[in-house]
Protein backbone atom coordinates (compact mmCIF):
# COMPACT_ATOMS: atom_id res chain seq x y z
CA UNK A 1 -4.13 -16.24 24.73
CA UNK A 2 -0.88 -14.94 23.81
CA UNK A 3 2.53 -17.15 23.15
CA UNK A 4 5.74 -16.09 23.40
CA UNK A 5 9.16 -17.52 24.06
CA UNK A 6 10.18 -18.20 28.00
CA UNK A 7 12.42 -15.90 29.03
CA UNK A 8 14.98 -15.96 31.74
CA UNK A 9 13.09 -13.17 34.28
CA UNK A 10 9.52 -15.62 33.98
CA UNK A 11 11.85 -18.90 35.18
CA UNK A 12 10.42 -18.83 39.14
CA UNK A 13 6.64 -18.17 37.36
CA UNK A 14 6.69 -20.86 35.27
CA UNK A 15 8.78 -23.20 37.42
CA UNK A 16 5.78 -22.82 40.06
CA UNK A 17 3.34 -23.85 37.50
CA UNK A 18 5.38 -26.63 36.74
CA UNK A 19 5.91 -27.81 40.44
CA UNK A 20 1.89 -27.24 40.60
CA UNK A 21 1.26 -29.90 38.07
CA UNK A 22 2.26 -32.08 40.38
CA UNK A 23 -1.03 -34.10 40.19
CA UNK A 24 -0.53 -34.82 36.84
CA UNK A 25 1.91 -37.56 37.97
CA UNK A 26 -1.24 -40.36 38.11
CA UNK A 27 -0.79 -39.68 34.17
CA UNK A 28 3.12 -38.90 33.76
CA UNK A 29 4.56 -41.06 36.36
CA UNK A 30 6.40 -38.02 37.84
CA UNK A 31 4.99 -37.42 41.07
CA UNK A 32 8.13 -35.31 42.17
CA UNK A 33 8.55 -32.29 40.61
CA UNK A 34 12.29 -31.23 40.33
CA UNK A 35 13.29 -28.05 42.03
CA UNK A 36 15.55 -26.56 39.03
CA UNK A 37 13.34 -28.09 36.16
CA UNK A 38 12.32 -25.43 34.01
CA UNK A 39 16.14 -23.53 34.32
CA UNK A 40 17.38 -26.90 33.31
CA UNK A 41 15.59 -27.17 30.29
CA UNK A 42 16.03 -23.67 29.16
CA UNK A 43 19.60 -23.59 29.30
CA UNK A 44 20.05 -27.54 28.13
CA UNK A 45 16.66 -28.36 26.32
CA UNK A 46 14.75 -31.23 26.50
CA UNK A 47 16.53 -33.27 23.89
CA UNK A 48 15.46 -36.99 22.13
CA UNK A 49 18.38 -38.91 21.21
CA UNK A 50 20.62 -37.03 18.69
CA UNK A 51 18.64 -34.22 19.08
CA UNK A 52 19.81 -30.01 18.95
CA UNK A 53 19.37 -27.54 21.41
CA UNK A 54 18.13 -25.63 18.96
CA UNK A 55 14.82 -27.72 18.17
CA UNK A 56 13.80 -27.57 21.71
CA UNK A 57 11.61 -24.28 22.65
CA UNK A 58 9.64 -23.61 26.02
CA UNK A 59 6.93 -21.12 25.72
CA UNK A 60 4.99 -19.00 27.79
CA UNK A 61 1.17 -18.83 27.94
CA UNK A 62 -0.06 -15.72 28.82
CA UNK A 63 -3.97 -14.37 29.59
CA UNK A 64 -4.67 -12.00 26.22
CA UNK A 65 -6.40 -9.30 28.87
CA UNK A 66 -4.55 -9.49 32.02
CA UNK A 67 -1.15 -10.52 30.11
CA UNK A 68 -0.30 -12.72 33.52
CA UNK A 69 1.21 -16.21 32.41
CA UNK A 70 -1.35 -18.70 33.08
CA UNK A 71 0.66 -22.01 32.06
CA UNK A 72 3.69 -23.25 29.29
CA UNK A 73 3.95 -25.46 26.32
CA UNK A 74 7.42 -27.34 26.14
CA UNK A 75 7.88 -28.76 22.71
CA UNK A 76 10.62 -30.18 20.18
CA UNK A 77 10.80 -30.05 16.65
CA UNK A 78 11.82 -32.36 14.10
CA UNK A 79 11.22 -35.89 16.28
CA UNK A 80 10.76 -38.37 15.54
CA UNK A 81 11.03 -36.89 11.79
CA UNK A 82 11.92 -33.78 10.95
CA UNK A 83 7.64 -32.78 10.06
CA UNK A 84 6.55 -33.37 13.32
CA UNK A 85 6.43 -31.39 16.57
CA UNK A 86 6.72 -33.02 19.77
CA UNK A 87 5.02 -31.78 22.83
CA UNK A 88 7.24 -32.60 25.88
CA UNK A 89 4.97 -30.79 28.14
CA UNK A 90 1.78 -28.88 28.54
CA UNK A 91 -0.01 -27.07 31.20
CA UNK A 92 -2.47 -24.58 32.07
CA UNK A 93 -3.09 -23.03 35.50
CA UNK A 94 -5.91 -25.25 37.31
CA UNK A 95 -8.24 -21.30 37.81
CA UNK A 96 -8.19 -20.78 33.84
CA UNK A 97 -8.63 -24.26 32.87
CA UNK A 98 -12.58 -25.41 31.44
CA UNK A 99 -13.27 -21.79 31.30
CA UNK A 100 -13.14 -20.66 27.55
CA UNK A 101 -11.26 -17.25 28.35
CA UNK A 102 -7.41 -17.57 27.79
């Protein structure tokens, strides 16, 4: 599997993985998935209280063979102290997931 930073061209990809994690809501309590999510959080970040811009990254996750993106990690860093990384959001496409070959 390969990471990399989200860039602005791979907003619509990712945003559709997003608004297919929709089922995750029996665990997140967000059963709607906002429209505009993932543009929102690039260009604003998803911030704890006090918290920089700056700390905030979304990444892609990409197949290492067929280099499509197969999900996204959204995570801060530096909350609650500044040693620890927060993970604001996870997901892998449902196809890749339990099969050992990201």
């Amino acid at each position: 599997m390969i990471i990399k930073d989200l860039t602005i061209d791979l907003v619509p990809i990712v945003q559709d993985l997003f608004e297919s994690s929709q089922f995750i809501g029996q665990w997140d309590g967000n059963f709607e998935r906002e429209p505009d999510y993932i543009m929102k959080r690039l260009v604003e970040g998803d911030l704890p209280p006090n918290g920089f811009k700056d700390n905030n990254k979304i990444q892609t996750i990409q197949h290492s063979e067929s280099r499509n993106v197969i999900g996204f990690l959204s995570f801060y860093h530096g909350f609650p102290d500044e040693d620890t990384v927060y993970v604001v959001f996870m997901f892998i496409e449902n196809s890749y997931q339990k099969k050992g070959n990201a």
